[in-house]
N, C-alpha and C. Protein backbone atom coordinates (compact mmCIF):
# COMPACT_ATOMS: atom_id res chain seq x y z
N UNK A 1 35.67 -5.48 -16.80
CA UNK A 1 34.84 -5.55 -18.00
C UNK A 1 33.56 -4.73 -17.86
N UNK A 2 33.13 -4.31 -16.59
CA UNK A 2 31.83 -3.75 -16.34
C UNK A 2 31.99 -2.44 -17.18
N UNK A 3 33.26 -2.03 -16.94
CA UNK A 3 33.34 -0.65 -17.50
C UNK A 3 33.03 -0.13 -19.18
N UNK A 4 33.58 -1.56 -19.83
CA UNK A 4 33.07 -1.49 -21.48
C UNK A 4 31.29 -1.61 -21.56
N UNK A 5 31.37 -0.43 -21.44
CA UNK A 5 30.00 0.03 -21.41
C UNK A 5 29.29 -0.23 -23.27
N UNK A 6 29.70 -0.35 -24.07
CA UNK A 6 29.56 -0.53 -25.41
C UNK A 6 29.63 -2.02 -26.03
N UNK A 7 29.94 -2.59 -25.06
CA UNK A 7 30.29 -4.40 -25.26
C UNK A 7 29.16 -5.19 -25.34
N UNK A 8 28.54 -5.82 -26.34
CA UNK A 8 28.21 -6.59 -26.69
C UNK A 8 27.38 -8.46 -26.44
N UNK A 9 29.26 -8.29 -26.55
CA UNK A 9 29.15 -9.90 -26.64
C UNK A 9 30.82 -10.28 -26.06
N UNK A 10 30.43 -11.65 -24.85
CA UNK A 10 31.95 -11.58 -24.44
C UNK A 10 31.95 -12.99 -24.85
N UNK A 11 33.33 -13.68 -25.09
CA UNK A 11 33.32 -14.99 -25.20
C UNK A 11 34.29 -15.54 -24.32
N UNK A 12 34.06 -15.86 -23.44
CA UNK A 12 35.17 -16.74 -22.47
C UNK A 12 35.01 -18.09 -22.42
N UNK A 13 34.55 -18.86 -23.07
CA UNK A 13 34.70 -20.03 -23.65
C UNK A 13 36.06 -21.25 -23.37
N UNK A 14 35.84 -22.10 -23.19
CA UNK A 14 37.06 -23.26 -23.50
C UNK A 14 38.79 -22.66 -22.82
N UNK A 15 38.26 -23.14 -21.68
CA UNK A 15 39.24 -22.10 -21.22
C UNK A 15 39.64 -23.24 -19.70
N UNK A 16 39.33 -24.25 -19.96
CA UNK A 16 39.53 -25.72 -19.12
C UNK A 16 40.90 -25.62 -18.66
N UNK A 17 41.74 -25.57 -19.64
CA UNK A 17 43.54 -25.94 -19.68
C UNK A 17 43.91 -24.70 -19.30
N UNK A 18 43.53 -23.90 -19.82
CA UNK A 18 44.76 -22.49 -19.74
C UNK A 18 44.32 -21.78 -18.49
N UNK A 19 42.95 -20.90 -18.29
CA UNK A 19 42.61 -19.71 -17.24
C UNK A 19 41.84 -20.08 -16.69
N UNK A 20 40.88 -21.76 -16.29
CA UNK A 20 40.12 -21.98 -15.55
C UNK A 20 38.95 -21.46 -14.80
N UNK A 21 38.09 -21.07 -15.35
CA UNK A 21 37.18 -19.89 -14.99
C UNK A 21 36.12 -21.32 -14.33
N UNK A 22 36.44 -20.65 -13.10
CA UNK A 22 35.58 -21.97 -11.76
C UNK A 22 34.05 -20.80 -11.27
N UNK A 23 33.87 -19.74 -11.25
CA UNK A 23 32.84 -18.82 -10.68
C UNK A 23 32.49 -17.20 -11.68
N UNK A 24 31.58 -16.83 -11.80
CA UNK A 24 31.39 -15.75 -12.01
C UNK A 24 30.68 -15.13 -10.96
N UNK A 25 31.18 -13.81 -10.20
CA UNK A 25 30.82 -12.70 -9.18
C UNK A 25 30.46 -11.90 -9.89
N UNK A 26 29.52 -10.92 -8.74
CA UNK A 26 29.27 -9.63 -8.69
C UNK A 26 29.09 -9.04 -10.50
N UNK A 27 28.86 -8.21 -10.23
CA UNK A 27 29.06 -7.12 -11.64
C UNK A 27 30.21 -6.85 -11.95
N UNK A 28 30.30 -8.35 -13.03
CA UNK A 28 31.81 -8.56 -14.14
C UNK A 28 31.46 -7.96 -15.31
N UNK A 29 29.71 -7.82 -15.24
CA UNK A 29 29.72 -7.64 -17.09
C UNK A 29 28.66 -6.33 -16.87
N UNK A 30 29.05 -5.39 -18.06
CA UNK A 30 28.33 -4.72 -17.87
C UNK A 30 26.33 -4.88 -18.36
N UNK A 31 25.45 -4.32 -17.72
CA UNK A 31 24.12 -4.13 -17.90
C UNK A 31 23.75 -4.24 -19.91
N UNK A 32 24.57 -3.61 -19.92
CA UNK A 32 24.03 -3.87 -21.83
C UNK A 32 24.65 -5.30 -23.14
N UNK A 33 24.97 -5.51 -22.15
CA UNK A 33 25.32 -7.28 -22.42
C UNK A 33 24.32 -7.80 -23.41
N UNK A 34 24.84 -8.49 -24.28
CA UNK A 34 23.65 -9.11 -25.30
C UNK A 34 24.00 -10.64 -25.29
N UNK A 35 25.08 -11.30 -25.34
CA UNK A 35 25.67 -12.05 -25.35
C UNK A 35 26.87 -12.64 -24.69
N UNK A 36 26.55 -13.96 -24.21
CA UNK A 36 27.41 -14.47 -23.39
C UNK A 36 27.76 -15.43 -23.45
N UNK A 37 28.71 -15.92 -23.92
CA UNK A 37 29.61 -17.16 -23.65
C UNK A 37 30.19 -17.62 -22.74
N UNK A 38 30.11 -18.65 -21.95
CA UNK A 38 30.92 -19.26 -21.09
C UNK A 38 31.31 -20.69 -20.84
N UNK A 39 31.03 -21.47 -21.82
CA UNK A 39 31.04 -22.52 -22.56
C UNK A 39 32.01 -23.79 -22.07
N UNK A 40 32.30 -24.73 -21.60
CA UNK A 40 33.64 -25.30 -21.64
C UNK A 40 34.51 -25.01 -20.46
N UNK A 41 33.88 -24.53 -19.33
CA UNK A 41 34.50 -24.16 -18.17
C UNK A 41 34.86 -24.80 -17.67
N UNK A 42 34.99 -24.50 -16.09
CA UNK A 42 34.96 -25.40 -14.40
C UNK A 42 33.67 -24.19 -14.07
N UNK A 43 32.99 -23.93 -14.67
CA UNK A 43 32.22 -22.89 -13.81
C UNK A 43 30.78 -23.64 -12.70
N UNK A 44 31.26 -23.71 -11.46
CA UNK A 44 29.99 -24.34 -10.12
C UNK A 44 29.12 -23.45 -10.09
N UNK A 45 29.03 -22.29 -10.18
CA UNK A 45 28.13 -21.52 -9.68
C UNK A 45 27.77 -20.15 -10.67
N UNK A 46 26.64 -19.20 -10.72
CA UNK A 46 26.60 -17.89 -11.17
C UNK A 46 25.98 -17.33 -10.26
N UNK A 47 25.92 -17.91 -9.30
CA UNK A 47 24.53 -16.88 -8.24
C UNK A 47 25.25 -15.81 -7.82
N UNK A 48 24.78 -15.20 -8.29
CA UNK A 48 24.70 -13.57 -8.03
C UNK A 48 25.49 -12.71 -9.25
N UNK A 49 25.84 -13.09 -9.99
CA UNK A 49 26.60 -12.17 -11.20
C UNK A 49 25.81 -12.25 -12.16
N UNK A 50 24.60 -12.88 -12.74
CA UNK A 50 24.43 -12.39 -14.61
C UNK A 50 22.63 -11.80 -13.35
N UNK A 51 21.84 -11.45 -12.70
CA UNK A 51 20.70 -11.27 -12.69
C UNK A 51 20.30 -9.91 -13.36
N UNK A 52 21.23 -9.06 -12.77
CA UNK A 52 21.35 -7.17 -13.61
C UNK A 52 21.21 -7.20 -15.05
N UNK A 53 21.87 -8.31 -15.87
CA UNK A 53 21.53 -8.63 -17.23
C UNK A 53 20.19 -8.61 -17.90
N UNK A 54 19.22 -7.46 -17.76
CA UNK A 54 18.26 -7.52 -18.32
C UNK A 54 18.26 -7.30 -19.94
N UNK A 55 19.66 -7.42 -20.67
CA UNK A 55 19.54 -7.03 -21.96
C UNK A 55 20.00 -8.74 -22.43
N UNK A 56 20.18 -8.87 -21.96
CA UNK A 56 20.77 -10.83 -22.02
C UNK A 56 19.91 -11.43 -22.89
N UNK A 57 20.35 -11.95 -24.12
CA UNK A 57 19.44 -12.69 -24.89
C UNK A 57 19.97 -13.84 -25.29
N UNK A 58 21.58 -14.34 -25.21
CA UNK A 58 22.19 -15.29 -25.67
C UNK A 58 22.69 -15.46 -24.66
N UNK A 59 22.53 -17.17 -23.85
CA UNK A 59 23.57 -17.47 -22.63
C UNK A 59 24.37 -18.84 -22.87
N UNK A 60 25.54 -19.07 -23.27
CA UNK A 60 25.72 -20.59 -23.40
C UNK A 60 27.09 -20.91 -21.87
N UNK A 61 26.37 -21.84 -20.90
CA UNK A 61 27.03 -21.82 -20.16
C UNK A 61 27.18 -23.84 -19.96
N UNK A 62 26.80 -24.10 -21.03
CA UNK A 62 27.17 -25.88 -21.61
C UNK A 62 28.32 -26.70 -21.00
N UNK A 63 28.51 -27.74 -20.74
CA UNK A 63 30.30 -28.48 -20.19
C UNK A 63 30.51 -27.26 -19.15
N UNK A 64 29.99 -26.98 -18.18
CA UNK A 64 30.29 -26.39 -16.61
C UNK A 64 30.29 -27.35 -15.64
N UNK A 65 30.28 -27.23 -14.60
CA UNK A 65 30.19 -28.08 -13.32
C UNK A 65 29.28 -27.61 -12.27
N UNK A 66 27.91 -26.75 -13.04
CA UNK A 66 27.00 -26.37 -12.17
C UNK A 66 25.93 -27.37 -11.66
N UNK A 67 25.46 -27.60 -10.36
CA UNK A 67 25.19 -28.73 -10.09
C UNK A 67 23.84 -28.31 -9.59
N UNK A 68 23.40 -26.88 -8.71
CA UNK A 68 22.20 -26.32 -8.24
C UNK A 68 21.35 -25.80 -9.41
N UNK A 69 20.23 -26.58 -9.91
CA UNK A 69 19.64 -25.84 -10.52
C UNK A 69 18.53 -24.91 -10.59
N UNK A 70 18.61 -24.57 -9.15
CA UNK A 70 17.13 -23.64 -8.35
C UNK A 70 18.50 -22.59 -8.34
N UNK A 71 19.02 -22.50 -8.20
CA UNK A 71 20.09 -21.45 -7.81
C UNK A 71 20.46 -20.71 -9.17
N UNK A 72 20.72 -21.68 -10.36
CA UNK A 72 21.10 -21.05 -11.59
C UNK A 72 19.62 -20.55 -12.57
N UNK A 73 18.79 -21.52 -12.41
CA UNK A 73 17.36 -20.99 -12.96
C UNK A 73 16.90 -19.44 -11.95
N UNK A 74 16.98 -19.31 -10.69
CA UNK A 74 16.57 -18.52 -10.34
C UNK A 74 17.49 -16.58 -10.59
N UNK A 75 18.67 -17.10 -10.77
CA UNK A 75 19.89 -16.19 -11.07
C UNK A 75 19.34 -15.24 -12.99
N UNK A 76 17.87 -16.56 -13.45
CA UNK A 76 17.75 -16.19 -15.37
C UNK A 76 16.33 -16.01 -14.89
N UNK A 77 15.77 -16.40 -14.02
CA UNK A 77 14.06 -16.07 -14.23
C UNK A 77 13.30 -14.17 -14.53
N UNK A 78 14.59 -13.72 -14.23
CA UNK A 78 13.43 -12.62 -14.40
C UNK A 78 14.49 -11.56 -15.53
N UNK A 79 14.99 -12.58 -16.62
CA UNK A 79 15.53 -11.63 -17.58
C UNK A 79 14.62 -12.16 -18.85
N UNK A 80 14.31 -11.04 -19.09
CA UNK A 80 13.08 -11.18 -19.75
C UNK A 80 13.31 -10.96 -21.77
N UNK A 81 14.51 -10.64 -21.59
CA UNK A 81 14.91 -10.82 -22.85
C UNK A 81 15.62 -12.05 -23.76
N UNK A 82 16.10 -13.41 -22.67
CA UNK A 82 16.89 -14.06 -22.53
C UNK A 82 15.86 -15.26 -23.69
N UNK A 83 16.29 -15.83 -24.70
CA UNK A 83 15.84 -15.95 -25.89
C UNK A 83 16.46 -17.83 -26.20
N UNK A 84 18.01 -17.38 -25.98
CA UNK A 84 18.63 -18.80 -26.07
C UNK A 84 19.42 -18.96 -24.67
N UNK A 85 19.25 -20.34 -24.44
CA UNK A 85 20.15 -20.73 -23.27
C UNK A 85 20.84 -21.91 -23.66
N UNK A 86 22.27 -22.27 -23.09
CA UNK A 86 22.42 -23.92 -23.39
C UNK A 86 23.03 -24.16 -22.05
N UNK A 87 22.67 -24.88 -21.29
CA UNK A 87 22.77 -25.34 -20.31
C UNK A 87 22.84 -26.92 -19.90
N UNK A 88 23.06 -27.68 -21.29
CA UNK A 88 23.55 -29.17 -21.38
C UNK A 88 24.71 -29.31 -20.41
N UNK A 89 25.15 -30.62 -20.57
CA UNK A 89 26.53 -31.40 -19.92
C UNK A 89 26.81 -30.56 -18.76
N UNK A 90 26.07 -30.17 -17.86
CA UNK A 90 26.32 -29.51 -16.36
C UNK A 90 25.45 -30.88 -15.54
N UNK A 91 26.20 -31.26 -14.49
CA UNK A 91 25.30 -31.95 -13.42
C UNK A 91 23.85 -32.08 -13.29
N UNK A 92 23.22 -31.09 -13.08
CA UNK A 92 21.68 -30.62 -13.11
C UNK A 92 20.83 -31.22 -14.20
N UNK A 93 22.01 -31.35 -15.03
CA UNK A 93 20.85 -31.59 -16.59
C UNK A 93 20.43 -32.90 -16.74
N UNK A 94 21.06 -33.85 -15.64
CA UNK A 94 20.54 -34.99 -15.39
C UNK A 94 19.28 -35.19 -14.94
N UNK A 95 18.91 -34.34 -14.45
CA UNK A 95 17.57 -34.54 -13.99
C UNK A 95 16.17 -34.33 -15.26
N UNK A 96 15.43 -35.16 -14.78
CA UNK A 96 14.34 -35.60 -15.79
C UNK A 96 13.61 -34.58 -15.72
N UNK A 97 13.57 -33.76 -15.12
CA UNK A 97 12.42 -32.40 -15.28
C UNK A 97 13.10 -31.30 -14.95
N UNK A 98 14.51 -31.70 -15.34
CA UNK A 98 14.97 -30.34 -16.03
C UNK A 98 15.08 -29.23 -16.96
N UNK A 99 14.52 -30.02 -18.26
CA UNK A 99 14.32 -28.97 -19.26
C UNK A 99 12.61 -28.10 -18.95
N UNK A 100 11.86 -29.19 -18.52
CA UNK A 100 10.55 -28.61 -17.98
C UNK A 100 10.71 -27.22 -17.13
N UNK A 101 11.54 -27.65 -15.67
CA UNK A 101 11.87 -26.40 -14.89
C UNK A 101 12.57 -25.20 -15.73
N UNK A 102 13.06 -25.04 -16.69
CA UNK A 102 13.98 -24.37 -17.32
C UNK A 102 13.27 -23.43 -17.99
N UNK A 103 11.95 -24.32 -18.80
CA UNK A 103 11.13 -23.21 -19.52
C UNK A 103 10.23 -22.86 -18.61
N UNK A 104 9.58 -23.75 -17.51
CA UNK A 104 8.41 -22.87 -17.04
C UNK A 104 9.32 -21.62 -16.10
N UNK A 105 9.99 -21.57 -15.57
CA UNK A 105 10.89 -20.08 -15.10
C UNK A 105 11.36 -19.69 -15.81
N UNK A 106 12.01 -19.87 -16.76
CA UNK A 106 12.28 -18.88 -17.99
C UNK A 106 11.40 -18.87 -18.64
N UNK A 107 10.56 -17.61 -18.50
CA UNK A 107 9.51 -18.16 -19.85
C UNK A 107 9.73 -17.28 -21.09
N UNK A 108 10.63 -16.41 -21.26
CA UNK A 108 11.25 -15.97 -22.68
C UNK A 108 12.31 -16.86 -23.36
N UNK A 109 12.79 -17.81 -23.13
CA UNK A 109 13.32 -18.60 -24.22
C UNK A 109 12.63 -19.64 -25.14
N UNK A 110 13.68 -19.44 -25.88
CA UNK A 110 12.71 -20.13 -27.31
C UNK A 110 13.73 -21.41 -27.92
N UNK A 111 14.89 -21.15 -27.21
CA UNK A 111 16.00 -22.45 -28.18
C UNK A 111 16.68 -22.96 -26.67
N UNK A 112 16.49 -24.21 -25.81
CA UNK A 112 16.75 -24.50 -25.08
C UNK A 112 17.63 -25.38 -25.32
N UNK A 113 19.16 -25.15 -24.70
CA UNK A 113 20.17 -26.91 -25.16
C UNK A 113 19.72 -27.22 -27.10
N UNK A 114 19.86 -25.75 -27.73
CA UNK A 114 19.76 -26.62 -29.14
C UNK A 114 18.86 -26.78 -29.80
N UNK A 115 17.73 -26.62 -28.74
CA UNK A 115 16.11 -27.31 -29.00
C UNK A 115 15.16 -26.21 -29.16
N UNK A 116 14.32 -26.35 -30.20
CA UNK A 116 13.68 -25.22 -29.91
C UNK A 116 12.23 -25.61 -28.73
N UNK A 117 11.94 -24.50 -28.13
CA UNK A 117 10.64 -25.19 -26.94
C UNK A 117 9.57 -24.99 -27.74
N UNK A 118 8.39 -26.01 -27.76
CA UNK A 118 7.17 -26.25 -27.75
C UNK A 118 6.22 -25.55 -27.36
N UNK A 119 5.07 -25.48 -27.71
CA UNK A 119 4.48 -24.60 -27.13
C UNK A 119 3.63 -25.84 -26.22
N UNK A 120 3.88 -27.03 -26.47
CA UNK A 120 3.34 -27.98 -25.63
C UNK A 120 4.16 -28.40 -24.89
N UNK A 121 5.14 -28.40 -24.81
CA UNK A 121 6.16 -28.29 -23.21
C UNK A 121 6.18 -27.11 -22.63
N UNK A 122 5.58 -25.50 -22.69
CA UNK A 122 5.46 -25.09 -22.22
C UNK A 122 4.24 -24.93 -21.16
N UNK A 123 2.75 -25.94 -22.27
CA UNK A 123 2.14 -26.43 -21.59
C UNK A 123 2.19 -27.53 -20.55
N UNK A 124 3.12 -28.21 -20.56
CA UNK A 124 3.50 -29.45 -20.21
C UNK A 124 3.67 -28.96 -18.67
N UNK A 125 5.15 -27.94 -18.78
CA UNK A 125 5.51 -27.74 -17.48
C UNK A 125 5.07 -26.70 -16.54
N UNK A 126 3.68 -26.19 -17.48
CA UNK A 126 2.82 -25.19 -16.51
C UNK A 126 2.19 -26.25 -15.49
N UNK A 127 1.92 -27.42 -16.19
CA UNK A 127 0.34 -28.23 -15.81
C UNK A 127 1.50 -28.79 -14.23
N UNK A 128 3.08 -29.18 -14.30
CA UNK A 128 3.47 -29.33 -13.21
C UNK A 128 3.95 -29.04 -12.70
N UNK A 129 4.45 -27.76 -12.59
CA UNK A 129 5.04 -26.74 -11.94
C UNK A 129 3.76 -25.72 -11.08
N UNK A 130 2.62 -25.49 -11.96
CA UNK A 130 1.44 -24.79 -11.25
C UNK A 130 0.29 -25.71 -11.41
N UNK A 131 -0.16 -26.89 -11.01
CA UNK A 131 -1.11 -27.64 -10.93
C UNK A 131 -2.55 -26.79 -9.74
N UNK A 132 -2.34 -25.79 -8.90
CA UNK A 132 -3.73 -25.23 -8.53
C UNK A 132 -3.73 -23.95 -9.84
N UNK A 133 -3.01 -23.24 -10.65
CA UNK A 133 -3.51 -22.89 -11.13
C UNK A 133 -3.70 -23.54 -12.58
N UNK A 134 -3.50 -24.14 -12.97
CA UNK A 134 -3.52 -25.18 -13.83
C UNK A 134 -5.00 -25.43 -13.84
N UNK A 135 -5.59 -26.38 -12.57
CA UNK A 135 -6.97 -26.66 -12.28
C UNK A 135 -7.84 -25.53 -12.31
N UNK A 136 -7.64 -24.10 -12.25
CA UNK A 136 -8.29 -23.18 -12.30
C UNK A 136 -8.64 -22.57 -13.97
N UNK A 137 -7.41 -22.78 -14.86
CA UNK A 137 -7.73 -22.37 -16.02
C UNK A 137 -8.43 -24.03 -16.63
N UNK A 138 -8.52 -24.94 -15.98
CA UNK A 138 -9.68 -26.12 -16.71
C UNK A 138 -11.06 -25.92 -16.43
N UNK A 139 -11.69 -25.22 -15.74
CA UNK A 139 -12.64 -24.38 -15.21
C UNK A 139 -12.97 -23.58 -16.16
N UNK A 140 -12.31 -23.19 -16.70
CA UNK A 140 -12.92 -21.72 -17.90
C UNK A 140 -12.66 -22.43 -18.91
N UNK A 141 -14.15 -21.74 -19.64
CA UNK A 141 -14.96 -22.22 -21.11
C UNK A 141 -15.18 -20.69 -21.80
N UNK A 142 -14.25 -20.85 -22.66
CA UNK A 142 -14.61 -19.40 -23.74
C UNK A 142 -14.72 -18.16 -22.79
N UNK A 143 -13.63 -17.99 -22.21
CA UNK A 143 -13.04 -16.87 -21.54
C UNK A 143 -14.05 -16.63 -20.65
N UNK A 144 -15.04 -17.47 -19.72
CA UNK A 144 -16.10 -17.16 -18.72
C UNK A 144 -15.65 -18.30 -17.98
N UNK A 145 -15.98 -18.44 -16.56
CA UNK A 145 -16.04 -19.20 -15.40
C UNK A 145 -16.74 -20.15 -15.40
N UNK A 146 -16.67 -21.28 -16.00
CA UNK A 146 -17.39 -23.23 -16.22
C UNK A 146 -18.25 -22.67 -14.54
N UNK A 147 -19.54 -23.38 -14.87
CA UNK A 147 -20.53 -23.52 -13.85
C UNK A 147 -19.76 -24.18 -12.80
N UNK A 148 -19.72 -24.70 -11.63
CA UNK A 148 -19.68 -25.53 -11.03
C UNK A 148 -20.15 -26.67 -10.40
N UNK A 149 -19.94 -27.51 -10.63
CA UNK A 149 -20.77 -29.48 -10.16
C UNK A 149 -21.53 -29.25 -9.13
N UNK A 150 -22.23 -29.76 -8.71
CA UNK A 150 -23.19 -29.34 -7.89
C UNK A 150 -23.22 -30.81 -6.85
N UNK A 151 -22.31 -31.62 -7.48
CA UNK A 151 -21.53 -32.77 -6.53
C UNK A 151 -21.19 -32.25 -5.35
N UNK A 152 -21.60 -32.95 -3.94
CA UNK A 152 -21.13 -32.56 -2.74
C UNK A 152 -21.35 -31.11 -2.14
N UNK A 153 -22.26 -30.00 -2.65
CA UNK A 153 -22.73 -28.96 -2.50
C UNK A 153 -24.09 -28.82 -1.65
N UNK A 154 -24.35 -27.91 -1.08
CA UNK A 154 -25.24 -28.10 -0.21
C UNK A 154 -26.08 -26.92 -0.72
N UNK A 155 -27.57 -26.29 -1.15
CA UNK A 155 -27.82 -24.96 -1.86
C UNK A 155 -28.79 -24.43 -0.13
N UNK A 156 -28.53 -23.17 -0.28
CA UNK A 156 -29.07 -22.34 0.69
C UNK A 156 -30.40 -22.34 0.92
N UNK A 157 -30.84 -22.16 2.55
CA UNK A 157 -31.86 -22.21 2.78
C UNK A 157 -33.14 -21.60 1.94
N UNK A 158 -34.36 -22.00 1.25
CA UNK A 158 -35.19 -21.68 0.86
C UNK A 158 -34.98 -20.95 -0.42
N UNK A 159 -34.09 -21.35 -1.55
CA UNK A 159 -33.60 -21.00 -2.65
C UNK A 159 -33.96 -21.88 -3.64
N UNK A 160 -34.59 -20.84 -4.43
CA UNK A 160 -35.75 -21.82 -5.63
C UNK A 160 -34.50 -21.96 -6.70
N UNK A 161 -35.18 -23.20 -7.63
CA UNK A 161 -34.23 -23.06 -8.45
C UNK A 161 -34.70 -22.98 -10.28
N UNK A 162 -35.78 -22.16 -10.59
CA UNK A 162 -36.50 -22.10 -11.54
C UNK A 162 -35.09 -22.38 -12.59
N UNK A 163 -35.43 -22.70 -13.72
CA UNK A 163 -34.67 -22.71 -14.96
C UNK A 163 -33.75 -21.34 -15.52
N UNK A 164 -32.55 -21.03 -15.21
CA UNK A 164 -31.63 -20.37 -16.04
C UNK A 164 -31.23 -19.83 -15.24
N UNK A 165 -31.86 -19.75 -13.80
CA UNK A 165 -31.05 -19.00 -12.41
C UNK A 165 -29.77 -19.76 -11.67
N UNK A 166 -28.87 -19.23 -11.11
CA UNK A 166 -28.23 -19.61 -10.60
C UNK A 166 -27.77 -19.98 -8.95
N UNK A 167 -27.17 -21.50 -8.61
CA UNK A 167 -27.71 -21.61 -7.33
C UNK A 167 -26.74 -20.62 -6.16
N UNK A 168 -27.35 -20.35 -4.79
CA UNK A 168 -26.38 -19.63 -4.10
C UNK A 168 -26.19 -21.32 -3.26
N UNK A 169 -24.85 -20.76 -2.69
CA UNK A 169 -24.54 -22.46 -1.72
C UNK A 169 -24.00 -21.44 -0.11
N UNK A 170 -24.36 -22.36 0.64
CA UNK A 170 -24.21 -22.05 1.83
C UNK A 170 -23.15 -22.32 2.25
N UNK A 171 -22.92 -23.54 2.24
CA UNK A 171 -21.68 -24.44 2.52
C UNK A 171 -21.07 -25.29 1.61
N UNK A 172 -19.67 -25.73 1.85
CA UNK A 172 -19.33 -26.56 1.05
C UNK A 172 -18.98 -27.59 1.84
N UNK A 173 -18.86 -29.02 1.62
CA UNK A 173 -19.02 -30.18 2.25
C UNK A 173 -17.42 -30.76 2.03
């Protein structure tokens, strides 16, 4: 299939009973891929076949038997066109901070499992997925650097502190 260089959109879908599609390898599909179906499988795994897919905007890989989901999120994180995913009724999706992990590494999709994402679950799963930088953008006030508390700070030897200057610190405690 790599070779249909003009292809689109593939649908291999529902395919349980008849051709059993348990894995996708290597470069099956070609680079200008827009769409992908794989829907209704035995499919355990994709690591290592859709990452070259940088034209990928539709993925439904729903009713699989993929169970790693650092392995399959990491296989979509850096396709940057990738828009819809459905990734329901697979093993993984049991987990409670799965749809969280899903958008904060994908961060170009917009219709997750059906759903469209939030722009407050995207906040959601920045605040726990990156909690030091998280704490760093609560710090900034109107695109400048929030002063800092002066709680537990120690200010440098012989440093005045007239009104509107700012303190230097020596140490931090």
């Amino acid at each position: 299939m790599s070779r249909l260089t003009q292809l689109r959109r593939i649908w291999l879908n529902n395919n349980v009973l008849t051709f059993q599609i348990k894995a996708v390898h290597g470069h099956m599909f070609n680079c200008c891929l827009a769409e992908l179906y794989l829907q209704n499988n035995e499919i355990t795994s994709i690591s290592g076949a859709l990452w070259h897919l940088t034209c990928l905007r539709v993925l439904m890989l729903h009713n699989n038997q993929m169970k790693d989901l650092e392995e399959t999120v990491s296989e979509l994180k850096n396709m940057q066109c990738l828009q819809t995913i459905n990734l329901f009724l697979n093993p993984f999706a049991q987990d409670p901070e799965y749809r969280k992990h899903v958008i904060h590494h994908v961060p170009s999709v917009q219709l997750l499992d059906r759903q469209e994402v939030r722009q407050e679950e995207r906040r959601h799963a920045f605040h726990i997925f990156c909690p030091e930088r998280q704490q760093i953008l609560n710090t900034l006030a109107f695109n400048t650097r929030a002063p800092l508390p002066l709680v537990g700070r120690k200010v440098a030897h012989g440093a005045s502190t007239p009104r509107g200057t700012i303190l230097k610190y020596s140490k931090y405690l």
